[in-house]
PDB file of N, CA and C in Angstrom:
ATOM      1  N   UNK A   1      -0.863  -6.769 -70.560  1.00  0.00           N
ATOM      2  CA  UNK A   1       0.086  -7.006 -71.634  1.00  0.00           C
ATOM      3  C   UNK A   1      -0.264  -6.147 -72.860  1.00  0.00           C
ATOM      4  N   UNK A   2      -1.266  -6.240 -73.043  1.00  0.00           N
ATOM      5  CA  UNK A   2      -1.965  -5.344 -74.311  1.00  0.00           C
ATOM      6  C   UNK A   2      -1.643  -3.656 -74.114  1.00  0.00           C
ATOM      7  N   UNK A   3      -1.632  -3.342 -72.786  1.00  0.00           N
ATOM      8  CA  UNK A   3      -1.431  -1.729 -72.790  1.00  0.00           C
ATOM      9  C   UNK A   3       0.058  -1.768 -73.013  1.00  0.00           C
ATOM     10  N   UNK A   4       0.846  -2.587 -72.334  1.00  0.00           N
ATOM     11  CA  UNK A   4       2.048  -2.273 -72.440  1.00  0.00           C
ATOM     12  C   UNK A   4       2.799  -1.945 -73.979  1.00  0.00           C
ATOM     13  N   UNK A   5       2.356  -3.295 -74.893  1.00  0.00           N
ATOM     14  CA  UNK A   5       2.039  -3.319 -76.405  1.00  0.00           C
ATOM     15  C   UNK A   5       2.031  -1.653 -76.531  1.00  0.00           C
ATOM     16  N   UNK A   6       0.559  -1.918 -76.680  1.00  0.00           N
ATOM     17  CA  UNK A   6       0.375  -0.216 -76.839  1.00  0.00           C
ATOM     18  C   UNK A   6       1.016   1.206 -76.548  1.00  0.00           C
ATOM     19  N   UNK A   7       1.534   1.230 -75.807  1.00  0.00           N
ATOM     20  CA  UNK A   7       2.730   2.069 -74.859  1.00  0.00           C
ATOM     21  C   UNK A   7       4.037   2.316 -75.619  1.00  0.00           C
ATOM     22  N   UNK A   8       4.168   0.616 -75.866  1.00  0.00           N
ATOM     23  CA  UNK A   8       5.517   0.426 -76.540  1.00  0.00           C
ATOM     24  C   UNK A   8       5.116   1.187 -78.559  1.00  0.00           C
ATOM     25  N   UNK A   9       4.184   0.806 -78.702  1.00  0.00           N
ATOM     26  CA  UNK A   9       3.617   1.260 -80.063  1.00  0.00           C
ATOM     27  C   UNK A   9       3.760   2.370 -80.259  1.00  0.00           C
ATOM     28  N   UNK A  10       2.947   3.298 -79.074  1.00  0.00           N
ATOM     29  CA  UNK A  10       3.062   4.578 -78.992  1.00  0.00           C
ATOM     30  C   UNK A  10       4.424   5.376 -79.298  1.00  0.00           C
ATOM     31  N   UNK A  11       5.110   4.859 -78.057  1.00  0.00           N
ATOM     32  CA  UNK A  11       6.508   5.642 -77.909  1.00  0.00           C
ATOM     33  C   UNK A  11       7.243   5.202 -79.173  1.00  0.00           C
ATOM     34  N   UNK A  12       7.299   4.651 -80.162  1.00  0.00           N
ATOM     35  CA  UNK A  12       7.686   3.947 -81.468  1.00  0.00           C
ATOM     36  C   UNK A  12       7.312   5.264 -82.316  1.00  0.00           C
ATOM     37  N   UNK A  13       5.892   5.388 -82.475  1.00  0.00           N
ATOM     38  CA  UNK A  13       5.703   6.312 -83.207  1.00  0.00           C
ATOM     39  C   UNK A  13       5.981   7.831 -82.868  1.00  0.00           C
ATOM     40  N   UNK A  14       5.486   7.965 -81.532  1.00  0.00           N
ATOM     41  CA  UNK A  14       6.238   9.102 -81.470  1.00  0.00           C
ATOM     42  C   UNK A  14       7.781   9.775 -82.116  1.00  0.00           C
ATOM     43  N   UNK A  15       8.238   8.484 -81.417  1.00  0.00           N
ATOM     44  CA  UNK A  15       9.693   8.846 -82.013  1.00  0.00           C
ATOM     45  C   UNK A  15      10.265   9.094 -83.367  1.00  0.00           C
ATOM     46  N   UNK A  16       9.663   7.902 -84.167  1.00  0.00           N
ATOM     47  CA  UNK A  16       9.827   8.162 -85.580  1.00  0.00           C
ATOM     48  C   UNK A  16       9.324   9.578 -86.147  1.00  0.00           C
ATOM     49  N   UNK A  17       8.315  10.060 -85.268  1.00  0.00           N
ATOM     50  CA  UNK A  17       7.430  11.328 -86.229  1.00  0.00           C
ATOM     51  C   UNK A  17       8.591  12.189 -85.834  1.00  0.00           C
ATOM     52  N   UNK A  18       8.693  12.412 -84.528  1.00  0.00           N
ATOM     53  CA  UNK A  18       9.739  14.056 -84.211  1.00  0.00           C
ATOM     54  C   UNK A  18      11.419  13.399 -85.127  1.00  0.00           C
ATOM     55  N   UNK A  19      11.710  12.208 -85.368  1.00  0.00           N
ATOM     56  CA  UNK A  19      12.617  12.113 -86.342  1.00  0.00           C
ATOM     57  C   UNK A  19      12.381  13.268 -87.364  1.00  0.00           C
ATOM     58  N   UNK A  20      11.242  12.448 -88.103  1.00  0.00           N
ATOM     59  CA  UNK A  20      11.043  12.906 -89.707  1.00  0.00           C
ATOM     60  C   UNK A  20      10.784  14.774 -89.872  1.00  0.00           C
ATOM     61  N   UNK A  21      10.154  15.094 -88.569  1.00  0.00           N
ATOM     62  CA  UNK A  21      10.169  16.775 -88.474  1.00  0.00           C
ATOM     63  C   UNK A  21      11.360  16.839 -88.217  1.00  0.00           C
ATOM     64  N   UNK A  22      12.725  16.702 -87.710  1.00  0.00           N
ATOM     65  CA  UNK A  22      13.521  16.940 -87.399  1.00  0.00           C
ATOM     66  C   UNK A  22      14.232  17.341 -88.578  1.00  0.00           C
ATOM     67  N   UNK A  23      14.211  16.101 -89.336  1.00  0.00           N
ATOM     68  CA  UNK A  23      14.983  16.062 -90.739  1.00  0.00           C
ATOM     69  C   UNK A  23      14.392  17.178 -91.783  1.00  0.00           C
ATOM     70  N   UNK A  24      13.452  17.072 -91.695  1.00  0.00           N
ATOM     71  CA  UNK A  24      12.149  17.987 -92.582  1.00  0.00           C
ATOM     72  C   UNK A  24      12.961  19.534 -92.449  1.00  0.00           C
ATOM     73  N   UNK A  25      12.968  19.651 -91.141  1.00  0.00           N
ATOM     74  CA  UNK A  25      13.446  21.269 -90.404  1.00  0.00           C
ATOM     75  C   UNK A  25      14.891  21.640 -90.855  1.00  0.00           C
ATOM     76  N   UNK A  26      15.850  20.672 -91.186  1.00  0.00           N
ATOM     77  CA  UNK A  26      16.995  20.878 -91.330  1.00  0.00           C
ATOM     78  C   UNK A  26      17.258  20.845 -92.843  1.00  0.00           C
ATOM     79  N   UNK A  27      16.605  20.365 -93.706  1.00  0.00           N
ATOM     80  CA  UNK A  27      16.550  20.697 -94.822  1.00  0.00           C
ATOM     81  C   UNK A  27      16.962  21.272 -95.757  1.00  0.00           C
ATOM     82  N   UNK A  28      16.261  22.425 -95.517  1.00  0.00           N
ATOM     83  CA  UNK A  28      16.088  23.796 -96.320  1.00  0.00           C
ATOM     84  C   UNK A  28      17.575  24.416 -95.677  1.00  0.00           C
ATOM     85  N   UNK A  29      17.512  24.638 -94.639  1.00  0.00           N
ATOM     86  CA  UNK A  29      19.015  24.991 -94.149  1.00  0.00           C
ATOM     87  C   UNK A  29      20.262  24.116 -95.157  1.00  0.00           C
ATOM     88  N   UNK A  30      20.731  23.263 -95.668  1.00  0.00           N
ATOM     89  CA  UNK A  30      21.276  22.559 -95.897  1.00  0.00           C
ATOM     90  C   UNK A  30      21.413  23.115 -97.489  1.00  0.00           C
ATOM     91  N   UNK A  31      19.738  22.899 -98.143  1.00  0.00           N
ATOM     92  CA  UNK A  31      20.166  23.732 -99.261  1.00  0.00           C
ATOM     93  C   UNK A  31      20.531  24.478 -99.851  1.00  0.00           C
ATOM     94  N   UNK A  32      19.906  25.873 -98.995  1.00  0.00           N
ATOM     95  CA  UNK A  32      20.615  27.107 -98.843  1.00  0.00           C
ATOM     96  C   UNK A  32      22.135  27.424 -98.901  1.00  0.00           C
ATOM     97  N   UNK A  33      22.577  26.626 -98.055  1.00  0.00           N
ATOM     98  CA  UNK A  33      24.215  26.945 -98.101  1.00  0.00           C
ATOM     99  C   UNK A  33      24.807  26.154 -99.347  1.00  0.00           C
ATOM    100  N   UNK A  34      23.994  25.273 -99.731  1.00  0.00           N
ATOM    101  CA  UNK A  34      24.721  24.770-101.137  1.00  0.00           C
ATOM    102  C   UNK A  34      24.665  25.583-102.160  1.00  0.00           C
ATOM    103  N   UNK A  35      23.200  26.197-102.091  1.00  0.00           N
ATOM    104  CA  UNK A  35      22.994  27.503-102.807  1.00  0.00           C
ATOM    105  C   UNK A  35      24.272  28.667-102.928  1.00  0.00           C
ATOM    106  N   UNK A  36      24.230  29.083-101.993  1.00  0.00           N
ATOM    107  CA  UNK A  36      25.013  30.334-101.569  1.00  0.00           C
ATOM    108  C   UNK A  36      26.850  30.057-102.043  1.00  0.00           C
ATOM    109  N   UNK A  37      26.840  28.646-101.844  1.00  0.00           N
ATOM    110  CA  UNK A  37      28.468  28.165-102.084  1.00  0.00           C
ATOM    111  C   UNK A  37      28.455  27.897-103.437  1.00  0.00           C
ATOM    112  N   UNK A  38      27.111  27.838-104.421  1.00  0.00           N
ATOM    113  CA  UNK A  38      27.290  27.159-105.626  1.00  0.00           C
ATOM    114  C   UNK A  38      27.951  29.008-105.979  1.00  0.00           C
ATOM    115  N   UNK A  39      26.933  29.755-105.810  1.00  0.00           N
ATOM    116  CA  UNK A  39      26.737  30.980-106.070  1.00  0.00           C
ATOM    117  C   UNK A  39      28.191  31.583-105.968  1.00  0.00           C
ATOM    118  N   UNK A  40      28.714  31.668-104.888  1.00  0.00           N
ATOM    119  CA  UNK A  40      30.446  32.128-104.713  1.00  0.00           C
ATOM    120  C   UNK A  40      31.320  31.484-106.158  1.00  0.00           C
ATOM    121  N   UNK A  41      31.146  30.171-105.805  1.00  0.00           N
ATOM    122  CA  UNK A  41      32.083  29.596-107.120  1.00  0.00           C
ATOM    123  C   UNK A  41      31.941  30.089-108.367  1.00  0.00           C
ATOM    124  N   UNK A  42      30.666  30.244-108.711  1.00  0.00           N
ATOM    125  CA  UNK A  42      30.599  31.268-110.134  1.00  0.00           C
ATOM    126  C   UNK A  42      31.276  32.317-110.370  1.00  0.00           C
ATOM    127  N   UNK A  43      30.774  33.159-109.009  1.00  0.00           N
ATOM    128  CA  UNK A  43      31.098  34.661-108.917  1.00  0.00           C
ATOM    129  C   UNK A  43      32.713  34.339-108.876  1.00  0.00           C
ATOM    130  N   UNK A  44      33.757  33.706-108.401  1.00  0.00           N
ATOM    131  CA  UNK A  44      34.872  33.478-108.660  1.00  0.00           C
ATOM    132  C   UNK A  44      35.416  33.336-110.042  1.00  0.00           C
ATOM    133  N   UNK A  45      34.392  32.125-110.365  1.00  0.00           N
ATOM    134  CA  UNK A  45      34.975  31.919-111.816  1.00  0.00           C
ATOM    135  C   UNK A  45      34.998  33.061-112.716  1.00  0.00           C
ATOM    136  N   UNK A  46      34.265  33.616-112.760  1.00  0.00           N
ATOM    137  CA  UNK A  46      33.854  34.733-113.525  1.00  0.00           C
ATOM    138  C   UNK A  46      34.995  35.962-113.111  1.00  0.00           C
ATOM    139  N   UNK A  47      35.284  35.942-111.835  1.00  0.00           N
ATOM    140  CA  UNK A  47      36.238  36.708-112.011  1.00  0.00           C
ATOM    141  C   UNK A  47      37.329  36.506-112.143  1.00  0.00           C
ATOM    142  N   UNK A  48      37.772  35.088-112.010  1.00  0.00           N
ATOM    143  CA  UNK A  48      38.662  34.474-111.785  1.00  0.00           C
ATOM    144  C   UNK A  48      39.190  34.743-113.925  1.00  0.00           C
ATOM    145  N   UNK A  49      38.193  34.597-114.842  1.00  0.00           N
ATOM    146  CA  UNK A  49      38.213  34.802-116.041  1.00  0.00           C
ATOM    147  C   UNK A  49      38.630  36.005-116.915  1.00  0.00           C
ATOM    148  N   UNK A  50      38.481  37.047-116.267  1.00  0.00           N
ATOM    149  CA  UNK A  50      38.850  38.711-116.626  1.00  0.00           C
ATOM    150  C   UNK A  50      40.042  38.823-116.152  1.00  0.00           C
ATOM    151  N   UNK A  51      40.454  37.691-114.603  1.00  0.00           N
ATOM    152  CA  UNK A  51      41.535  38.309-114.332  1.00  0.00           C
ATOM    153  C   UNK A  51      43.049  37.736-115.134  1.00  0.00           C
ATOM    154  N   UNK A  52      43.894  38.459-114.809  1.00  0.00           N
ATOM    155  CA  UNK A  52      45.783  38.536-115.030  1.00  0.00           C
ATOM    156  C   UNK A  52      46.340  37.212-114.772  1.00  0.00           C
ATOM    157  N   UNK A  53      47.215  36.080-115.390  1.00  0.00           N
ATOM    158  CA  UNK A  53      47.570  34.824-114.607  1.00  0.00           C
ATOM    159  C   UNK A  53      48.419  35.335-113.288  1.00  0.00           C
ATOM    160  N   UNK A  54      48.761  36.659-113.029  1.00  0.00           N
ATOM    161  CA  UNK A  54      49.451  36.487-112.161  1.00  0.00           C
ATOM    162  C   UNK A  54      47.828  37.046-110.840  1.00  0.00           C
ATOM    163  N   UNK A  55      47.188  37.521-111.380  1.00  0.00           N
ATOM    164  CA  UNK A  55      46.418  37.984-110.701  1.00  0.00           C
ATOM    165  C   UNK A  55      45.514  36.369-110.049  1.00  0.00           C
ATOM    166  N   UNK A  56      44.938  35.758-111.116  1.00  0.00           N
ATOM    167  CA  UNK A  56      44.717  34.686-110.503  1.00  0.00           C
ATOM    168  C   UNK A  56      45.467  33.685-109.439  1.00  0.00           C
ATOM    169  N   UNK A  57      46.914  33.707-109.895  1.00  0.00           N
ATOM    170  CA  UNK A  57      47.716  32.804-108.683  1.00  0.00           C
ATOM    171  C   UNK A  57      47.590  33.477-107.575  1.00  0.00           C
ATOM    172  N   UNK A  58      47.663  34.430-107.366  1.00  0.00           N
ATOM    173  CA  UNK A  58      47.191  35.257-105.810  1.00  0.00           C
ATOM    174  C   UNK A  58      46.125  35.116-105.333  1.00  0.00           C
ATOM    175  N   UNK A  59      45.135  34.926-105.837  1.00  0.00           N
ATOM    176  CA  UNK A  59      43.560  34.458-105.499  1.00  0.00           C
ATOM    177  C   UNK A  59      43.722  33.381-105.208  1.00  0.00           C
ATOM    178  N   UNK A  60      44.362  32.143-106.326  1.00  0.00           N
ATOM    179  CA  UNK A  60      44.375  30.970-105.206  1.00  0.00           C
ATOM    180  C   UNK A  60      44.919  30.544-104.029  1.00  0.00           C
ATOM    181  N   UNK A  61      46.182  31.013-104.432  1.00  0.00           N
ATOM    182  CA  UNK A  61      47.409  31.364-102.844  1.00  0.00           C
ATOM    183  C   UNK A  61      46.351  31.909-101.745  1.00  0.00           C
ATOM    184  N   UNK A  62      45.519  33.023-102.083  1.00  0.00           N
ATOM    185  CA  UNK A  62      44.463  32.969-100.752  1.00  0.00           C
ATOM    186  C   UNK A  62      43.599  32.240-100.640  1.00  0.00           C
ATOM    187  N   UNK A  63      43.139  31.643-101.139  1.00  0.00           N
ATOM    188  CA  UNK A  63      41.676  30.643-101.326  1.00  0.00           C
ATOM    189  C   UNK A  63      42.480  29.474-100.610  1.00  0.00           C
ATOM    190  N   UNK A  64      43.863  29.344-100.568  1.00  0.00           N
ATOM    191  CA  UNK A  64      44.259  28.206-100.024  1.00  0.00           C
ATOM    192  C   UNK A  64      44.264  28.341 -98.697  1.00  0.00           C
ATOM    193  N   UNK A  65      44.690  29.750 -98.403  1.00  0.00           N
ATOM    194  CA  UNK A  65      45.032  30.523 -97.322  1.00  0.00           C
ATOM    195  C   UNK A  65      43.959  30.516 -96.138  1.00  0.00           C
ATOM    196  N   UNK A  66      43.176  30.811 -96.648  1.00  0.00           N
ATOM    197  CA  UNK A  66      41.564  30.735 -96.358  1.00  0.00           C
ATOM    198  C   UNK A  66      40.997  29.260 -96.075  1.00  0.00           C
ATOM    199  N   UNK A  67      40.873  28.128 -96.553  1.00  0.00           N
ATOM    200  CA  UNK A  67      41.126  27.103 -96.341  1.00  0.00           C
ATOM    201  C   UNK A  67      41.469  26.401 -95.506  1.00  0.00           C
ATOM    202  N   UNK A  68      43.024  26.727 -95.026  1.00  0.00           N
ATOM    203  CA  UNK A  68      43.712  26.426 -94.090  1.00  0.00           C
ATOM    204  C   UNK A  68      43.121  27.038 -92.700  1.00  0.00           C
ATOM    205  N   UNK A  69      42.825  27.759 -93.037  1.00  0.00           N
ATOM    206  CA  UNK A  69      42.518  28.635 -91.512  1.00  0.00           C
ATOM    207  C   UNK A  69      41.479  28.517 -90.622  1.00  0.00           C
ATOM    208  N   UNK A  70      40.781  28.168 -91.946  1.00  0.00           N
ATOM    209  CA  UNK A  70      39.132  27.883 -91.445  1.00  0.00           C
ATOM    210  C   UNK A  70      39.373  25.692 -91.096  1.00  0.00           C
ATOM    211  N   UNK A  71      40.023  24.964 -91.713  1.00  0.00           N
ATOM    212  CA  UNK A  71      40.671  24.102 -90.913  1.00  0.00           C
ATOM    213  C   UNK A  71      40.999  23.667 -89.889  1.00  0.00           C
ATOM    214  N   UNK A  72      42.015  24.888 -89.535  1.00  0.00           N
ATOM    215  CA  UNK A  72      42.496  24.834 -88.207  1.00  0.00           C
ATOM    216  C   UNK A  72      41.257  24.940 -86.761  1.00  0.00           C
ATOM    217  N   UNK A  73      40.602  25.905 -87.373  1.00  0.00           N
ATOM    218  CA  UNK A  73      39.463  26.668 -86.397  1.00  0.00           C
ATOM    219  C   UNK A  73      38.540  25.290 -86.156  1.00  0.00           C
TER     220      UNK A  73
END
C-alpha cells in the first residue's frame, strides 16, 4: 500500500513539474508578440498622425480589410 502511495505521489509530481516548465517555456513567446503588436500600433499611430483625413480613412478601410481576412483564415 505504501509503494503504491508513493507511485501515486510520484506521478503527481511529476506532472505538476513538466506543467510549470511547460508554462515557463511559453511565456516569453507570448510576450514577445505583445511586444511586437504594441510596437505596430505606435508605428501606425504615428503615421496615422502626419497623415491626410482622407489618407487615414484608407488605412483604416484596410486595417479592416486585413482583419477580415485574417478572420476568415
Amino acid at each position: 500500500m505504501t509503494k503504491l502511495l508513493s507511485v501515486v505521489i510520484a506521478a503527481m509530481f511529476a506532472a505538476v513539474s513538466l506543467n510549470a516548465i511547460a508554462i515557463a517555456a511559453d511565456t516569453p513567446k507570448a510576450d514577445d508578440q505583445k511586444m511586437e503588436k504594441k510596437a505596430k500600433t505606435e508605428k501606425k499611430a504615428k503615421a496615422k498622425k502626419s497623415m491626410s483625413k482622407d489618407k487615414m480613412d484608407k488605412m483604416d478601410k484596410m486595417d479592416k480589410m486585413d482583419k477580415n481576412d485574417a478572420a476568415k483564415k
